[in-house]
N, C-alpha and C. Protein backbone atom coordinates (compact mmCIF):
# COMPACT_ATOMS: atom_id res chain seq x y z
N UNK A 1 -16.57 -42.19 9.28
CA UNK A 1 -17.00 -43.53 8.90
C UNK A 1 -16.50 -43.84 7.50
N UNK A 2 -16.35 -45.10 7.47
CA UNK A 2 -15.57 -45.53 5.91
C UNK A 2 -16.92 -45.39 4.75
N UNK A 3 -16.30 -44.77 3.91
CA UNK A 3 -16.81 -44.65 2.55
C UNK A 3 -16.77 -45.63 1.49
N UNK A 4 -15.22 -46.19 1.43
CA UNK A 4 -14.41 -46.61 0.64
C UNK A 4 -13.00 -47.15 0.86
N UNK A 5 -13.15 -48.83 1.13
CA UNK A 5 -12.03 -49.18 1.28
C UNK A 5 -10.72 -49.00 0.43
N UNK A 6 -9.62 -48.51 0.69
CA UNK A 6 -8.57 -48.89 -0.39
C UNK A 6 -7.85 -49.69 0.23
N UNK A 7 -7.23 -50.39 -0.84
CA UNK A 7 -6.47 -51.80 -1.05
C UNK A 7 -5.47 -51.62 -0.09
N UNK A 8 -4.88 -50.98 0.03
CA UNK A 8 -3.54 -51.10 1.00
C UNK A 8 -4.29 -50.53 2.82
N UNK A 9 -5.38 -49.99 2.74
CA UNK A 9 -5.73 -49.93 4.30
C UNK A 9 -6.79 -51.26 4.76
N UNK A 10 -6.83 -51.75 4.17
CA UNK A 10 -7.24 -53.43 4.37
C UNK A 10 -6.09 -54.05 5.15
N UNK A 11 -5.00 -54.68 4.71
CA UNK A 11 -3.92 -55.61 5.39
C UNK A 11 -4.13 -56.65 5.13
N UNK A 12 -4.34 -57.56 6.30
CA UNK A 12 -4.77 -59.17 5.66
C UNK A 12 -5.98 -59.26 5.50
N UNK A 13 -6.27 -60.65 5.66
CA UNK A 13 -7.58 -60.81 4.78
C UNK A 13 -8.69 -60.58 6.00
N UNK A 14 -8.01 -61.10 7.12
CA UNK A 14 -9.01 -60.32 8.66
C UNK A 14 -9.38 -58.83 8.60
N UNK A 15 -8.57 -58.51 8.65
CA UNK A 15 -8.62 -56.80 8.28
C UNK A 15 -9.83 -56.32 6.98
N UNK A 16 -9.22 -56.80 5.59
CA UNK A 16 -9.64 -56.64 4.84
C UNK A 16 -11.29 -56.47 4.90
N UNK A 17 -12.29 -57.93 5.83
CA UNK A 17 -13.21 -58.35 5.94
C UNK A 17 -13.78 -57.54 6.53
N UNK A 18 -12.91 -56.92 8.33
CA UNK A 18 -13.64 -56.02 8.99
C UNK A 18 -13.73 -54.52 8.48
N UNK A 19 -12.90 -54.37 7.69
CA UNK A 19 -12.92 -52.85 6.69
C UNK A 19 -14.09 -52.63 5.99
N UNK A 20 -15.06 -54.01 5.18
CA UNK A 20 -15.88 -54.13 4.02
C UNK A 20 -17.11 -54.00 5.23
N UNK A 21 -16.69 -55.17 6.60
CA UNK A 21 -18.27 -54.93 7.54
C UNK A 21 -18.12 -53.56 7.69
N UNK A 22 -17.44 -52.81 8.29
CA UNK A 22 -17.65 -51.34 8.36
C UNK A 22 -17.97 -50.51 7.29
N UNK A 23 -17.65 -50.66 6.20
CA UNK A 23 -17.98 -49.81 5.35
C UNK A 23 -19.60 -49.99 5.15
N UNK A 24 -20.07 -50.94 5.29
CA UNK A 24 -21.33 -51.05 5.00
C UNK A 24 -22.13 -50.57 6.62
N UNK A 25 -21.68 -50.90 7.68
CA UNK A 25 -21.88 -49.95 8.94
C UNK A 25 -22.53 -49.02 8.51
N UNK A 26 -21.37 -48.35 8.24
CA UNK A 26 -21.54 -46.38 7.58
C UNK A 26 -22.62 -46.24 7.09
N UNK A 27 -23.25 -47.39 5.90
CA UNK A 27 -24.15 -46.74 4.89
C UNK A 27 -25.23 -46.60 5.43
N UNK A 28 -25.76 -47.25 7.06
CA UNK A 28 -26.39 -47.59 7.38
C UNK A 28 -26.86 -46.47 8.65
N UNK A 29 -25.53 -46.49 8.89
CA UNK A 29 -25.50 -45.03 10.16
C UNK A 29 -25.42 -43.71 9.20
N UNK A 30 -25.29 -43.61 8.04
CA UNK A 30 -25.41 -42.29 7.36
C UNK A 30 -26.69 -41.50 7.00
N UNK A 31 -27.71 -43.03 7.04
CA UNK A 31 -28.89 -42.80 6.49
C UNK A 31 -29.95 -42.23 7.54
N UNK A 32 -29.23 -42.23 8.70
CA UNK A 32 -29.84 -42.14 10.20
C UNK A 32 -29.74 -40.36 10.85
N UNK A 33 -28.68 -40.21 9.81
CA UNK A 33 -27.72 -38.58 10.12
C UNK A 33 -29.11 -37.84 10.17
N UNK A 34 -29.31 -36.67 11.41
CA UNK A 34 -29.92 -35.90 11.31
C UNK A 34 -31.92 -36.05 11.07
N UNK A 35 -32.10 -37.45 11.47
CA UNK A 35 -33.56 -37.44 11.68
C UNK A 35 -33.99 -37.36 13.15
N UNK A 36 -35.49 -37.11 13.14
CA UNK A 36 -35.70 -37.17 14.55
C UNK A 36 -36.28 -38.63 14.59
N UNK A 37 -36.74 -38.86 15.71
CA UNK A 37 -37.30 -40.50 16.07
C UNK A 37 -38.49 -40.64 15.47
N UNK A 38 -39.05 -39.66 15.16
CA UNK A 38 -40.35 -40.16 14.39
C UNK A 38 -40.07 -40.21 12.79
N UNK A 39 -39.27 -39.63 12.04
CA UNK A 39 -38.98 -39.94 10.61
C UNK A 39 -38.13 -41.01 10.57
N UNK A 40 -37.19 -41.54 11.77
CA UNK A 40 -36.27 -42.40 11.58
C UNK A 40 -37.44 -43.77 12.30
N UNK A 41 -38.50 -44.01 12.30
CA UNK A 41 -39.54 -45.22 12.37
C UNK A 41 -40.50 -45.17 11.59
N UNK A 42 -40.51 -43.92 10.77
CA UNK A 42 -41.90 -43.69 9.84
C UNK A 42 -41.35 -44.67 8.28
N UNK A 43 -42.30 -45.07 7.72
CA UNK A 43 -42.29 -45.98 6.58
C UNK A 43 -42.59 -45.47 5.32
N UNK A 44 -42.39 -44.85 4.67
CA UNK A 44 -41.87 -43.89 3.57
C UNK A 44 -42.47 -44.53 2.03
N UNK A 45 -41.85 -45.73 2.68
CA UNK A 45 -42.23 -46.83 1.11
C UNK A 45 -43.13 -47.67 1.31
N UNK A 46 -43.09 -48.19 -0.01
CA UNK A 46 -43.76 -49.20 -0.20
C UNK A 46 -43.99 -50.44 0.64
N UNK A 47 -42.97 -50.58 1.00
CA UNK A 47 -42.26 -51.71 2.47
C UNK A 47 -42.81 -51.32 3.74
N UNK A 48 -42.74 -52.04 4.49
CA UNK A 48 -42.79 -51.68 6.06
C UNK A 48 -41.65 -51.53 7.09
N UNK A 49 -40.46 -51.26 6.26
CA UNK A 49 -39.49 -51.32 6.94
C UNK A 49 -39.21 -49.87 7.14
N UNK A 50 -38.85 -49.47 8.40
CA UNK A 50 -38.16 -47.83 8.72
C UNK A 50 -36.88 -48.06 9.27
N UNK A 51 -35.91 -46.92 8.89
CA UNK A 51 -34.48 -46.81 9.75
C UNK A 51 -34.45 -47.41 10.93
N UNK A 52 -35.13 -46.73 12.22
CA UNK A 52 -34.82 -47.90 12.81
C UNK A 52 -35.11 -48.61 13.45
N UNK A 53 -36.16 -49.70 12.45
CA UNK A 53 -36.37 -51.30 12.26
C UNK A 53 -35.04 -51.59 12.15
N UNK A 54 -34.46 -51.18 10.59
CA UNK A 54 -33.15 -51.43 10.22
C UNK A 54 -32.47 -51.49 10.86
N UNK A 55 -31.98 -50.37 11.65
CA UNK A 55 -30.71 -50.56 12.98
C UNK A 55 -30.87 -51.72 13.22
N UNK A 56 -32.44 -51.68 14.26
CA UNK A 56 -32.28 -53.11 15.49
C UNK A 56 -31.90 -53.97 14.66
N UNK A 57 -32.45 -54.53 13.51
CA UNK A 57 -32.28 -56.03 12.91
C UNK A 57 -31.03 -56.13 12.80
N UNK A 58 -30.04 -54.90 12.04
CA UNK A 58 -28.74 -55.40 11.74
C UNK A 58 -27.74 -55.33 13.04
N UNK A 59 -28.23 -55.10 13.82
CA UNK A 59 -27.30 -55.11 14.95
C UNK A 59 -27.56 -56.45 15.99
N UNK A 60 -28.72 -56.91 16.27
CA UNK A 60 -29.49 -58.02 16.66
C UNK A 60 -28.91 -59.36 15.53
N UNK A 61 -28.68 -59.16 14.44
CA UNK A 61 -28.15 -59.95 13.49
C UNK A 61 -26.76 -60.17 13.62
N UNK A 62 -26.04 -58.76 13.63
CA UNK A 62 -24.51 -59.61 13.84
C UNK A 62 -24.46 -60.09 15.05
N UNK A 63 -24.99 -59.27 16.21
CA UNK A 63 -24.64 -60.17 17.54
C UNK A 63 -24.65 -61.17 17.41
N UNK A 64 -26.01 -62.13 17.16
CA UNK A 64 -26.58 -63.46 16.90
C UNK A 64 -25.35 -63.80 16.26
N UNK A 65 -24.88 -63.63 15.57
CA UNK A 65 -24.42 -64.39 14.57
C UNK A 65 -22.52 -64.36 15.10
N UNK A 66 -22.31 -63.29 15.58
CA UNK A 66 -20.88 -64.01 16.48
C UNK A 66 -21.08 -64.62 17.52
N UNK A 67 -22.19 -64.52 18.09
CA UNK A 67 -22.52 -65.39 19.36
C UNK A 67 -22.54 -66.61 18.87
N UNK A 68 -23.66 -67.09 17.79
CA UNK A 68 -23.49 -68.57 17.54
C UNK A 68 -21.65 -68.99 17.51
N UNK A 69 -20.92 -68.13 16.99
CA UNK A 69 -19.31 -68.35 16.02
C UNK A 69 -18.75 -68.89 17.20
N UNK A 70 -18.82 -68.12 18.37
CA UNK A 70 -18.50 -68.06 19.71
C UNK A 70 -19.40 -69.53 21.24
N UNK A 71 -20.13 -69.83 19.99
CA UNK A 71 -21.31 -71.20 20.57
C UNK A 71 -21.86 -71.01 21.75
N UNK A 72 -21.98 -69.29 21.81
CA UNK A 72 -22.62 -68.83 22.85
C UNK A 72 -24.29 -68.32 22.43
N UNK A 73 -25.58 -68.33 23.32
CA UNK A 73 -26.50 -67.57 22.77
C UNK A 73 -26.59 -66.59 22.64
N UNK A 74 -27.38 -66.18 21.34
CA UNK A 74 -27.60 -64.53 21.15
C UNK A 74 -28.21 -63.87 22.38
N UNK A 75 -27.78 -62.82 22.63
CA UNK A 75 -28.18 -62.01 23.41
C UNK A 75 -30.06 -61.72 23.44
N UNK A 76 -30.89 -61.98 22.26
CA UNK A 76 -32.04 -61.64 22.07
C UNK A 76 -32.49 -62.92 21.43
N UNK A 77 -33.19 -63.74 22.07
CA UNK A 77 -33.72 -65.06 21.38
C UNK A 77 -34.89 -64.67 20.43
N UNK A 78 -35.17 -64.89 19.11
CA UNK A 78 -36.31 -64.28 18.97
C UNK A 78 -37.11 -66.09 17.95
N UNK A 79 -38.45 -65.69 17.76
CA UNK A 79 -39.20 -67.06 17.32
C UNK A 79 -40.66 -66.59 17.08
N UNK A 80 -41.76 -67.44 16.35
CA UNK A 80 -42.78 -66.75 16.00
C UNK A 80 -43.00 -65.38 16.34
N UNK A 81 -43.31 -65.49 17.93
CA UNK A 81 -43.82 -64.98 18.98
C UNK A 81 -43.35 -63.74 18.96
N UNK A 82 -42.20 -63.41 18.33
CA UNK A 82 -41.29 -62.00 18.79
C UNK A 82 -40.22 -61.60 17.44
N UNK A 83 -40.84 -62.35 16.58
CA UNK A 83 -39.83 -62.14 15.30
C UNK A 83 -40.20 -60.50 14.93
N UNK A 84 -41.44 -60.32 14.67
CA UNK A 84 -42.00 -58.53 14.17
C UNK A 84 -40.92 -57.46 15.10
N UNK A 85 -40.87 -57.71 16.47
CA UNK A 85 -40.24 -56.53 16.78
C UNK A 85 -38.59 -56.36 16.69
N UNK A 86 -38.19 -57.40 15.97
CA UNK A 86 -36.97 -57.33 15.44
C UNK A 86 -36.08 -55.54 14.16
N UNK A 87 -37.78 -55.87 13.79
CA UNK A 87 -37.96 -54.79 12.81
C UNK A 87 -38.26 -53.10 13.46
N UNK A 88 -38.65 -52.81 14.42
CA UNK A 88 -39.01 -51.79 15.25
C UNK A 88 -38.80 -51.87 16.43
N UNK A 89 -38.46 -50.45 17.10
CA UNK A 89 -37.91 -50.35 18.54
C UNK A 89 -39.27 -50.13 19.24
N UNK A 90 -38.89 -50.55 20.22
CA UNK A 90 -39.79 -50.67 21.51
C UNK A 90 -39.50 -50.36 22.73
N UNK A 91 -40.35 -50.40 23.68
CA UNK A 91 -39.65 -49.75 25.33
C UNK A 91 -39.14 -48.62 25.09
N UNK A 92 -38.01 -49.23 25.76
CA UNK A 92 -37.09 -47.67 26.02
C UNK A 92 -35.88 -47.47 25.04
N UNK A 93 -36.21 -48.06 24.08
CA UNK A 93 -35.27 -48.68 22.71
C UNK A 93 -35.31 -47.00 21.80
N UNK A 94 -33.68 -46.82 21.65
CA UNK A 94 -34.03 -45.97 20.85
C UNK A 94 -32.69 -45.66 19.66
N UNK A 95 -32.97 -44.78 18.78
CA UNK A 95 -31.83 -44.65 17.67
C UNK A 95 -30.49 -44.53 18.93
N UNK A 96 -30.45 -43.43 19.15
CA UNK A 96 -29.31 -43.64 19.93
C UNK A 96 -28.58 -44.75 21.11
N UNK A 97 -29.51 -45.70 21.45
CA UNK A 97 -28.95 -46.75 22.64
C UNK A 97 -28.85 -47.80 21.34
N UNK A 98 -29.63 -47.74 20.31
CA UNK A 98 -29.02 -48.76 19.19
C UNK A 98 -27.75 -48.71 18.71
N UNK A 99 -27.51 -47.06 18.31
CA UNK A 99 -26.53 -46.91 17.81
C UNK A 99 -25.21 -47.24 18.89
N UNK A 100 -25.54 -46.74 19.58
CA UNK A 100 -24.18 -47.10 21.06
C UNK A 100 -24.37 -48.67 21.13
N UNK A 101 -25.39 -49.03 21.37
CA UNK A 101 -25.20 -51.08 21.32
C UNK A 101 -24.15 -51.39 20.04
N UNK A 102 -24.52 -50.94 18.85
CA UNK A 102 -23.92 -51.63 17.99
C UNK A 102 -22.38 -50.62 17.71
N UNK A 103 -22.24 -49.98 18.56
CA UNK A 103 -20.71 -49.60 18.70
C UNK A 103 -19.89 -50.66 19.46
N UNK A 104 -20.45 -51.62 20.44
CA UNK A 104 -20.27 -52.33 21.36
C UNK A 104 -20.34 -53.92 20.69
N UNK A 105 -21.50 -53.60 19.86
CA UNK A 105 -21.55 -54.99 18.81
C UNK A 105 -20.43 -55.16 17.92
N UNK A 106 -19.74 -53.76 17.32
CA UNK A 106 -18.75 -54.50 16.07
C UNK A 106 -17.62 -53.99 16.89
N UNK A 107 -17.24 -54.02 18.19
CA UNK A 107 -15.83 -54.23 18.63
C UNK A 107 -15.58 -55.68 19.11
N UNK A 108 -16.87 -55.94 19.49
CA UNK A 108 -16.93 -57.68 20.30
C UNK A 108 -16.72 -58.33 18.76
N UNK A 109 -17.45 -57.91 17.55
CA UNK A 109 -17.05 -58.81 16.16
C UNK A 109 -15.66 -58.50 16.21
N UNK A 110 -14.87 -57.21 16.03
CA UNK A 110 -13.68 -57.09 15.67
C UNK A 110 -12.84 -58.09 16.41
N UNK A 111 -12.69 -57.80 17.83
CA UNK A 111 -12.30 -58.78 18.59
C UNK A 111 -12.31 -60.16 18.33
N UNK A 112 -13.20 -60.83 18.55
CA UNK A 112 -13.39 -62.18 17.80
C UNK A 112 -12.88 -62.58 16.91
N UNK A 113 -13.25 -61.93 15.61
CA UNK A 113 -12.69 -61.94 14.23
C UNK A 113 -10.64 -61.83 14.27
N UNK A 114 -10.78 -61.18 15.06
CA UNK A 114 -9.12 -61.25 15.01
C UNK A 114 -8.55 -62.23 16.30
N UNK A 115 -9.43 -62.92 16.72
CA UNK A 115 -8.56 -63.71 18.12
C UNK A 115 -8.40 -65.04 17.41
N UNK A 116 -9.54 -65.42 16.72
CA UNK A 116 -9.70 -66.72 16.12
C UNK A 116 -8.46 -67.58 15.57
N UNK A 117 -8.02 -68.70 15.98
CA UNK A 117 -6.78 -68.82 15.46
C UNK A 117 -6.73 -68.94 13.87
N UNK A 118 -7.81 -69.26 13.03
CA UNK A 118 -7.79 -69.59 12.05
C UNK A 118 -9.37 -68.91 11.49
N UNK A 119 -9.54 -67.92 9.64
CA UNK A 119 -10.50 -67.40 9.47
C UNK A 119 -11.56 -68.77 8.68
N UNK A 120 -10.75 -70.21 8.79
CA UNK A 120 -11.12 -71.51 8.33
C UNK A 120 -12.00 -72.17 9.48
N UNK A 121 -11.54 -71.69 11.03
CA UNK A 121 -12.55 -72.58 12.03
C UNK A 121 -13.91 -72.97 11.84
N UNK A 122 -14.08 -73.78 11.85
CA UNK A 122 -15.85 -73.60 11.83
C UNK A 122 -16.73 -73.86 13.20
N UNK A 123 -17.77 -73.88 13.07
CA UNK A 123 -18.80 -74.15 14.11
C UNK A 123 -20.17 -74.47 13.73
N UNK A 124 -20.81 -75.06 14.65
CA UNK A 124 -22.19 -75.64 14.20
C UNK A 124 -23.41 -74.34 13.79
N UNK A 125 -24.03 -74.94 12.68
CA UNK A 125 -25.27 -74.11 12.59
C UNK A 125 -26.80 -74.67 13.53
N UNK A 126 -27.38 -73.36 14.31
CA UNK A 126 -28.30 -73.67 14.61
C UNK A 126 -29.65 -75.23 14.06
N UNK A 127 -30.00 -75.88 14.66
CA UNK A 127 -30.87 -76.51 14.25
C UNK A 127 -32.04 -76.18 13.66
N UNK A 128 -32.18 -74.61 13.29
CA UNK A 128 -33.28 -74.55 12.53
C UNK A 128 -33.42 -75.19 11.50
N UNK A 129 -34.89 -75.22 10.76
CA UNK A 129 -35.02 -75.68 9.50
C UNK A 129 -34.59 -75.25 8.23
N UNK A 130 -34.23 -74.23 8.29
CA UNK A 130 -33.86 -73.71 7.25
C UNK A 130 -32.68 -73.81 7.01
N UNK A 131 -31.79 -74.22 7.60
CA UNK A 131 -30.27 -74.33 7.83
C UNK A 131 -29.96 -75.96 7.33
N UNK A 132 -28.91 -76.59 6.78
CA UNK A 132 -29.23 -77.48 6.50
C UNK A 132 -29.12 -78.46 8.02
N UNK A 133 -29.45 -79.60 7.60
CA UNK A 133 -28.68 -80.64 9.18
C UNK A 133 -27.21 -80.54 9.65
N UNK A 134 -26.97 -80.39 10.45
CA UNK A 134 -25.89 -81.04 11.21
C UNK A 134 -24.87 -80.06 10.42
N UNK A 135 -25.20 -79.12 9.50
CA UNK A 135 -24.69 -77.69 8.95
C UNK A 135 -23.42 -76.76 9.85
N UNK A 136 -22.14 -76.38 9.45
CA UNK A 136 -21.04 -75.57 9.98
C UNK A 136 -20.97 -75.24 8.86
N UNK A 137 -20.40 -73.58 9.46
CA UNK A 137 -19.68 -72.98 8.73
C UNK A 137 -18.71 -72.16 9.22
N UNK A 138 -18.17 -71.49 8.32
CA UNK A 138 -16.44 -70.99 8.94
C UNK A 138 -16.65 -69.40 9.38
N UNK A 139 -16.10 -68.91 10.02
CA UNK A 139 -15.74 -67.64 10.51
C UNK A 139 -15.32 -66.86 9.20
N UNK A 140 -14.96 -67.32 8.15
CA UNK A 140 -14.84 -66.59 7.16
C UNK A 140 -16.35 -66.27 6.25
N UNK A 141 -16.82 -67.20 6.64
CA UNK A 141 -18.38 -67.01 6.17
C UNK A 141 -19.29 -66.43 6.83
N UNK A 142 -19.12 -66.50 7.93
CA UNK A 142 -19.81 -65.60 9.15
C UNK A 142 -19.62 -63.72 8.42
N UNK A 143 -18.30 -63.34 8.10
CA UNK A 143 -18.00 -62.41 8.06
C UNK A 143 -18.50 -61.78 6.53
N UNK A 144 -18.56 -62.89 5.59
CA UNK A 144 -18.91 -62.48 4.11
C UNK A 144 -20.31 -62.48 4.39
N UNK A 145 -21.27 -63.18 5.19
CA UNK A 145 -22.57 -63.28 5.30
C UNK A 145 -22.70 -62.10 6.10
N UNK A 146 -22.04 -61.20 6.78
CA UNK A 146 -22.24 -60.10 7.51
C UNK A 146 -22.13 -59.07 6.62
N UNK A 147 -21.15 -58.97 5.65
CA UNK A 147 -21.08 -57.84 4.99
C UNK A 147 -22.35 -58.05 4.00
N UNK A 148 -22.89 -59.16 3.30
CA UNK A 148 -24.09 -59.46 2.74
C UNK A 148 -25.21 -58.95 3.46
N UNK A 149 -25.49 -58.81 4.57
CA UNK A 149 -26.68 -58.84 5.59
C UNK A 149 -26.54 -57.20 5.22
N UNK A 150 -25.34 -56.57 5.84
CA UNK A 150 -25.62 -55.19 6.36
C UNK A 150 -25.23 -54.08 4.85
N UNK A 151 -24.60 -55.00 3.56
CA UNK A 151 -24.67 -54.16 2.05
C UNK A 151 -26.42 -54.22 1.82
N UNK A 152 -26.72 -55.42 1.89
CA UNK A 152 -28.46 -55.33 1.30
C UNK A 152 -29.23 -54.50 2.27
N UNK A 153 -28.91 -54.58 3.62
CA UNK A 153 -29.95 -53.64 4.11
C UNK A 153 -29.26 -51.94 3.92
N UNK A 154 -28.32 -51.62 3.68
CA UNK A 154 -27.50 -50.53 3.28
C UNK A 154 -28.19 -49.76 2.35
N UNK A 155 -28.48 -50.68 1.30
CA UNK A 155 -29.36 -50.20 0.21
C UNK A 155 -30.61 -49.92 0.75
N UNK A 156 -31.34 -51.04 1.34
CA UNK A 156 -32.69 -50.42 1.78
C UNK A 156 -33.04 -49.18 2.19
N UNK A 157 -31.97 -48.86 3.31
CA UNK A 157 -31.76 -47.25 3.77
C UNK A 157 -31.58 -46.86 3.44
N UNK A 158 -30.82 -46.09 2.16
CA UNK A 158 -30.72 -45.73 1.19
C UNK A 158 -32.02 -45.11 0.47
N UNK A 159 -33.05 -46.14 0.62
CA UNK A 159 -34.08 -45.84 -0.52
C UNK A 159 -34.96 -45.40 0.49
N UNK A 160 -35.04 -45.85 1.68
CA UNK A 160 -35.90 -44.97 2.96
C UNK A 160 -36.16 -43.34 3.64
N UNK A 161 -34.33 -43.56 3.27
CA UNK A 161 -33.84 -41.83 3.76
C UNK A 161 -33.96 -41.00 2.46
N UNK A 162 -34.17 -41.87 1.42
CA UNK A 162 -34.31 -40.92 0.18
C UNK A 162 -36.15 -40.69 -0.39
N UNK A 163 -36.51 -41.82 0.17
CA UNK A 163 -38.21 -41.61 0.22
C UNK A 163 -38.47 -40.30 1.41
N UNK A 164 -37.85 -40.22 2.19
CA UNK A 164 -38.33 -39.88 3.40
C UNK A 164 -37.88 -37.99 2.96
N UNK A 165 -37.03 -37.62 2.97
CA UNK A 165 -36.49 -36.22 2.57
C UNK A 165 -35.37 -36.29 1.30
N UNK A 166 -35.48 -36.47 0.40
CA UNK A 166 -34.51 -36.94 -0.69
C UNK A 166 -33.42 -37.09 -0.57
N UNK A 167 -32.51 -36.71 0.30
CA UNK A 167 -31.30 -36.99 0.91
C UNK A 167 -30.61 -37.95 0.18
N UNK A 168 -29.85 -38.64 -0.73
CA UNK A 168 -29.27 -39.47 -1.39
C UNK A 168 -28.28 -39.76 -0.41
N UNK A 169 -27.08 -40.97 -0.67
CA UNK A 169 -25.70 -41.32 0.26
C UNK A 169 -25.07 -40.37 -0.17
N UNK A 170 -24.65 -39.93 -0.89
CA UNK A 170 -23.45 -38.85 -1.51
C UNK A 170 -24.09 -37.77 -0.69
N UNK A 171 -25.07 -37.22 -0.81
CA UNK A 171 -25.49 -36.13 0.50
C UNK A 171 -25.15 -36.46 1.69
N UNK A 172 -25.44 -37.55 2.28
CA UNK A 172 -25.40 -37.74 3.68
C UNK A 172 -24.01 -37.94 4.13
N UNK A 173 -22.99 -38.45 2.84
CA UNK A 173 -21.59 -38.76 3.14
C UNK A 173 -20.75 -37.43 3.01
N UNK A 174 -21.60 -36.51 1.96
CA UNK A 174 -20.79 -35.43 2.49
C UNK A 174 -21.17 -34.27 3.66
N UNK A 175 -22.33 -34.59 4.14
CA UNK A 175 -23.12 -34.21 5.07
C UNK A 175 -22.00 -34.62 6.38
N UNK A 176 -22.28 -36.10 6.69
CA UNK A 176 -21.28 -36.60 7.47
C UNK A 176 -19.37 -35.61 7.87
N UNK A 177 -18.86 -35.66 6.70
CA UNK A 177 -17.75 -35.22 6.38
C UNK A 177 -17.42 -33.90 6.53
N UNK A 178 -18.84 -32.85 6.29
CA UNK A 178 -18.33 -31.91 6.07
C UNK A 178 -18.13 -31.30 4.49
N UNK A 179 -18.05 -32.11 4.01
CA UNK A 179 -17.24 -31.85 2.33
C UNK A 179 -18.82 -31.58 1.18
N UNK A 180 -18.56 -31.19 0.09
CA UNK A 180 -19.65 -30.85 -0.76
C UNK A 180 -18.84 -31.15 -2.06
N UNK A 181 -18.90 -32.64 -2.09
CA UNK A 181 -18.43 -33.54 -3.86
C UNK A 181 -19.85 -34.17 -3.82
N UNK A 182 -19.84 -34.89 -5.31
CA UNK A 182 -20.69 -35.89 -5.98
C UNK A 182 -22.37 -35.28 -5.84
C-alpha cells in the first residue's frame, strides 16, 4: 500500500489524484493490520468512533459520492432513520467484506475517474440542505473532497489504533512492509 507519493509515479493530474486517494486508503487499512473484530469496533477514545465505523463510513462515502458523479444512486441510502449505523457494522458486516467492498469501491472510482472525458465535467449536487441550491461540482472536486474525507478520517485511525495498543503509522507501515525504519 502507498506510503508516499513521488512526483514522477503520479503522471497526470488523473493519476496524480488517484495516487493521493490511495495513499490515504493505506492509512486507513494500516490502522486495521492485525486486530481482531472486537478491538477493531471497540472505542478507545474519547469519541465514539471505532476502526470499523471508520471503514464503513469511508467506503459508503466514496461510493455515494461517485455514484452521485455518475447521477446514479448510492448504493446505501441513508437519512435520520439510519444515519448512526453508517458509523458501525452490523448483520453480517464485517472488517473483512468491508475491506473487499472497498477494494471493489476504489476500482469503480479509478475507472470512472479515468473514463471521464474531462477532470472539469460537472454534475448536480444532491438537493439536500446543506448543499447549496441548484449546486454542481466537478469530478475534480469529487476527487480532492475524497482525498479530504479519507486524510481526516486517516488521522482519526491513527489516534484509535494508537489509543487502542500504541501502535503508531510508522509501526503499522513497517509492520505492513516488513521493514523496521522510523
Amino acid at each position: 500500500m502507498v506510503t508516499h507519493v513521488p512526483a514522477e509515479a503520479q503522471g497526470d493530474e488523473r493519476g496524480a489524484l488517484l495516487a493521493f486517494i490511495e495513499e490515504q486508503r493505506g492509512g486507513i487499512r494500516r490502522a486495521l493490520l492485525g486486530l481482531t473484530a472486537e478491538q477493531a469496533a471497540s472505542t478507545p477514545s474519547a469519541s465514539e468512533l471505532s476502526l470499523s465505523g471508520l471503514l464503513k463510513h469511508v467506503v459508503e462515502v466514496e461510493q455515494s459520492w461517485i455514484a452521485r458523479a455518475k447521477q446514479e444512486p448510492p448504493a446505501v441510502q441513508r437519512d435520520e432513520s439510519n444515519w448512526g449505523e453508517t458509523f458501525r457494522l452490523v448483520g453480517d458486516e464485517s472488517v473483512e467484506s468491508q475491506l473487499a467492498y472497498w477494494d471493489k469501491v476504489a476500482a469503480e472510482t479509478e475507472a470512472y475517474v479515468r473514463s471521464v472525458p474531462s477532470l472539469d465535467d460537472t454534475f448536480p449536487l444532491p438537493p439536500d440542505p446543506w448543499f447549496p441550491p441548484e449546486g454542481r461540482v466537478s469530478v475534480r472536486w469529487v476527487c480532492l473532497h475524497l482525498i479530504r474525507e479519507l486524510a481526516r478520517h486517516a488521522g482519526h485511525a491513527d489516534i484509535i489504533r494508537e489509543s487502542l495498543d500504541g501502535a503508531t503509522a510508522f509501526q503499522l507501515v513497517n509492520k505492513e512492509q516488513g521493514t523496521n525504519w522510523g
